[in-house]
C-alpha atoms as a PDB file:
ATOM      1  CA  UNK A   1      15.248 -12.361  14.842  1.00  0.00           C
ATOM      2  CA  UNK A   2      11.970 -11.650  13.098  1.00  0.00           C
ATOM      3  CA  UNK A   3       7.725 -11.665  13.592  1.00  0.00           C
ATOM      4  CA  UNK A   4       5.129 -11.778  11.343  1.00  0.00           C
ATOM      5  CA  UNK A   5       2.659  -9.154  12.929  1.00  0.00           C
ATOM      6  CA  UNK A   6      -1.007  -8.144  11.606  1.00  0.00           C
ATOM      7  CA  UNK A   7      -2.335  -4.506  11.291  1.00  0.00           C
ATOM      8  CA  UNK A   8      -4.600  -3.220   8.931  1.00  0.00           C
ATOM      9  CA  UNK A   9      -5.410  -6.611   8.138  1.00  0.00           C
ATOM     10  CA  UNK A  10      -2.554  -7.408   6.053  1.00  0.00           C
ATOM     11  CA  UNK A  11       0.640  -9.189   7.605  1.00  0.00           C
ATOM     12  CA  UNK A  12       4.162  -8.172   6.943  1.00  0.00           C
ATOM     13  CA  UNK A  13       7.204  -9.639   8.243  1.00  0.00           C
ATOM     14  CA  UNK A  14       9.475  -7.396  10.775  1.00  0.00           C
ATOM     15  CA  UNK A  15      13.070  -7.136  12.152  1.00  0.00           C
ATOM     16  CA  UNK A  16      14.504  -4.625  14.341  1.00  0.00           C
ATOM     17  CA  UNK A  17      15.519  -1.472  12.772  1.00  0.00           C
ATOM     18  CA  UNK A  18      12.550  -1.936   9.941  1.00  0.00           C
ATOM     19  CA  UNK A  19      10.909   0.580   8.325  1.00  0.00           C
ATOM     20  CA  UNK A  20       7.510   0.135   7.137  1.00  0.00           C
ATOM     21  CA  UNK A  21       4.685   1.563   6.004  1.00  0.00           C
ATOM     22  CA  UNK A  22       1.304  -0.047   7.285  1.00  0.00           C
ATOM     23  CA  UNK A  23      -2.583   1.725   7.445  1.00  0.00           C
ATOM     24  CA  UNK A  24      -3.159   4.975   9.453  1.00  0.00           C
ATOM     25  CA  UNK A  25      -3.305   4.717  12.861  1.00  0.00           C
ATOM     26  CA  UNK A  26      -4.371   6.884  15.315  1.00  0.00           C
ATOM     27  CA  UNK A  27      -1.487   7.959  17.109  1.00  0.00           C
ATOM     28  CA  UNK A  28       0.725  11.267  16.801  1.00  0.00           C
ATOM     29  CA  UNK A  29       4.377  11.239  14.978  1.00  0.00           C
ATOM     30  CA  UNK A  30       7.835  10.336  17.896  1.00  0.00           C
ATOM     31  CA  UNK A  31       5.226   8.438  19.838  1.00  0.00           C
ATOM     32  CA  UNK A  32       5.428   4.755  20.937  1.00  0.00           C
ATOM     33  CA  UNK A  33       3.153   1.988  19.296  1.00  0.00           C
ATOM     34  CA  UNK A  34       2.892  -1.423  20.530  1.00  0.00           C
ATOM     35  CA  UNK A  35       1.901  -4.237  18.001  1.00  0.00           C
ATOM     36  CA  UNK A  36       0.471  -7.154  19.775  1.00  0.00           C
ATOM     37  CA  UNK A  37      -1.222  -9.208  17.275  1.00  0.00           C
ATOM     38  CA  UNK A  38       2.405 -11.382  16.291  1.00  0.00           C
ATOM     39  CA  UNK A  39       1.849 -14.348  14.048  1.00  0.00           C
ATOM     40  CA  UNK A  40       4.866 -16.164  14.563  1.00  0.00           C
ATOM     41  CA  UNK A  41       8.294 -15.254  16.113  1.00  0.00           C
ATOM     42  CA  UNK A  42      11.730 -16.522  15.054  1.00  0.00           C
ATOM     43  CA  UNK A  43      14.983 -16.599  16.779  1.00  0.00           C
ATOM     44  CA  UNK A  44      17.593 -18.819  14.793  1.00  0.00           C
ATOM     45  CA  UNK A  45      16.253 -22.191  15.787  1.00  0.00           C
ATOM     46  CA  UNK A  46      13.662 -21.169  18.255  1.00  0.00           C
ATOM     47  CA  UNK A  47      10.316 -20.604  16.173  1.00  0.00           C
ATOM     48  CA  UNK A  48       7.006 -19.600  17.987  1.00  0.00           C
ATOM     49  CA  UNK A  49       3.521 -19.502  16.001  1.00  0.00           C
ATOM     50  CA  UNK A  50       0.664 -18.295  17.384  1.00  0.00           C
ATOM     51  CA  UNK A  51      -3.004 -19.869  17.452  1.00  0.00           C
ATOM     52  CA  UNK A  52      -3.701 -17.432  16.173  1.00  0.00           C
ATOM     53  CA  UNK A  53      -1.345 -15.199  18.095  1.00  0.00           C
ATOM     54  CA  UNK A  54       1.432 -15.840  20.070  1.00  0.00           C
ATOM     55  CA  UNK A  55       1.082 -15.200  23.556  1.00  0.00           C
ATOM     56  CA  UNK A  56       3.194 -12.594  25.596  1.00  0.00           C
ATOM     57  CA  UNK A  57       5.022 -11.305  22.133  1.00  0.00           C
ATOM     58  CA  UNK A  58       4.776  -7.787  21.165  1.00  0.00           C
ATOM     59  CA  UNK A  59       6.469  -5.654  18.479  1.00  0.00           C
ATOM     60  CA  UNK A  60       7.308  -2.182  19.820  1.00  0.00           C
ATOM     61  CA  UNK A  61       7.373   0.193  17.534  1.00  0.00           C
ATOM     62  CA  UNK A  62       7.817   4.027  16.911  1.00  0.00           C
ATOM     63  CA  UNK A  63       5.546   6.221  14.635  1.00  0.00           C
ATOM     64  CA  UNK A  64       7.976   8.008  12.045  1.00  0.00           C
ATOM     65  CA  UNK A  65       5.796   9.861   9.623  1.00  0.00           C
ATOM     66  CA  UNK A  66       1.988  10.089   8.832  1.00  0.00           C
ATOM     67  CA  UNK A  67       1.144  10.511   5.079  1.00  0.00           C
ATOM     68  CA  UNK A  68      -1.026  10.193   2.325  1.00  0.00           C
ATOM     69  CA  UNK A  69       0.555   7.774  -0.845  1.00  0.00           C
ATOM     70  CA  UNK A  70       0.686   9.103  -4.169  1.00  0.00           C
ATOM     71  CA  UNK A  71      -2.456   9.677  -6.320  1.00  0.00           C
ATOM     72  CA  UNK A  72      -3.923   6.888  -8.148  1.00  0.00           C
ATOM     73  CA  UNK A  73      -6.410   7.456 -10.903  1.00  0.00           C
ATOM     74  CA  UNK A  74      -9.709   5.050 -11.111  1.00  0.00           C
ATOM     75  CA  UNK A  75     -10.993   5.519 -15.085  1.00  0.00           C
ATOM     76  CA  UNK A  76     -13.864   3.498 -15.936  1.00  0.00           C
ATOM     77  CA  UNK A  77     -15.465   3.628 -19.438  1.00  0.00           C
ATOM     78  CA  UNK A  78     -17.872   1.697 -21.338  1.00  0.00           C
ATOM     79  CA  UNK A  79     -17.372   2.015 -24.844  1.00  0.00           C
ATOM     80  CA  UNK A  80     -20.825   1.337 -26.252  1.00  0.00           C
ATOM     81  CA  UNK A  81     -22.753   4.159 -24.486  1.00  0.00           C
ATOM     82  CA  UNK A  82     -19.818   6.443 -23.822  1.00  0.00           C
ATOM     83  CA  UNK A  83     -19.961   6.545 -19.886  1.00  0.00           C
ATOM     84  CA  UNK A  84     -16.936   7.356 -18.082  1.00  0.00           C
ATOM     85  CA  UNK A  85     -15.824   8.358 -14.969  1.00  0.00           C
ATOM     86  CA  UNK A  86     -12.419   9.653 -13.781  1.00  0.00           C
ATOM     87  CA  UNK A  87     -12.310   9.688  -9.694  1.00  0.00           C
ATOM     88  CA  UNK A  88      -8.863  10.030  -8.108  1.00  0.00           C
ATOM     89  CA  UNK A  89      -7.544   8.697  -4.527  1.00  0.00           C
ATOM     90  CA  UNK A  90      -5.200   8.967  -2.123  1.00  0.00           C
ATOM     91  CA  UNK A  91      -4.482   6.400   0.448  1.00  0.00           C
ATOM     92  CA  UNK A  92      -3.577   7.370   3.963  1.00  0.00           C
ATOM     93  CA  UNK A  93      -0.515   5.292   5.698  1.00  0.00           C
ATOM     94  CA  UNK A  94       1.570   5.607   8.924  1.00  0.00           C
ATOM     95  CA  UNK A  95       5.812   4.769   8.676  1.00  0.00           C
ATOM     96  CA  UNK A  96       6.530   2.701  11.393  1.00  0.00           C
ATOM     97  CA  UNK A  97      10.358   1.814  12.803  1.00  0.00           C
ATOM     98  CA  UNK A  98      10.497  -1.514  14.425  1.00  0.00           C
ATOM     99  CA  UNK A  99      12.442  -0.989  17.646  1.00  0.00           C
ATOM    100  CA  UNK A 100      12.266  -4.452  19.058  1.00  0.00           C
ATOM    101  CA  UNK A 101      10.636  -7.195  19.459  1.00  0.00           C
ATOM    102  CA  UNK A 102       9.655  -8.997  23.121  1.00  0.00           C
END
């Protein structure tokens, strides 16, 4: 069995027992998250998709981790003038673990 949920406006496609690592939520680490915007369900032959979400589905979920990704560095230079600009960032994510779906 597996959904394709939305959160953080991307999609990603789930099965129980999933980790994943989507935008920060607000919530604190051990707690409980419920998912409720599923695209589409599947269940061997039984296939559900939502218009645009399926009704009565949600993904239940459990917050693992909060974090912040690895730095990436934004370099932008312009050769003629010799501007440049070095910023760095780090994006912040939540680790989710998919513990069913219903």
């Amino acid at each position: 069995m597996f959904a394709i949920i939305e959160t953080g406006g991307k999609q990603y496609r789930v099965t129980p027992g999933q980790k994943l690592k989507v935008e920060k939520l607000e919530a604190k680490e051990g707690e409980g998250f419920v998912l409720d915007k599923v695209l589409l369900t599947a269940d061997g032959e039984n296939v559900k998709v939502g218009n645009p979400y399926v009704t009565g589905v949600t993904v239940e979920t459990k917050i693992s981790r909060q974090g912040r990704a690895r730095k990436v560095i934004v370099f932008k230079y312009h050769s003629k003038t010799r501007q440049k600009k070095k910023k760095g960032h780090r994006q912040s994510f939540t680790e989710l673990e998919v513990v069913g779906i219903k």
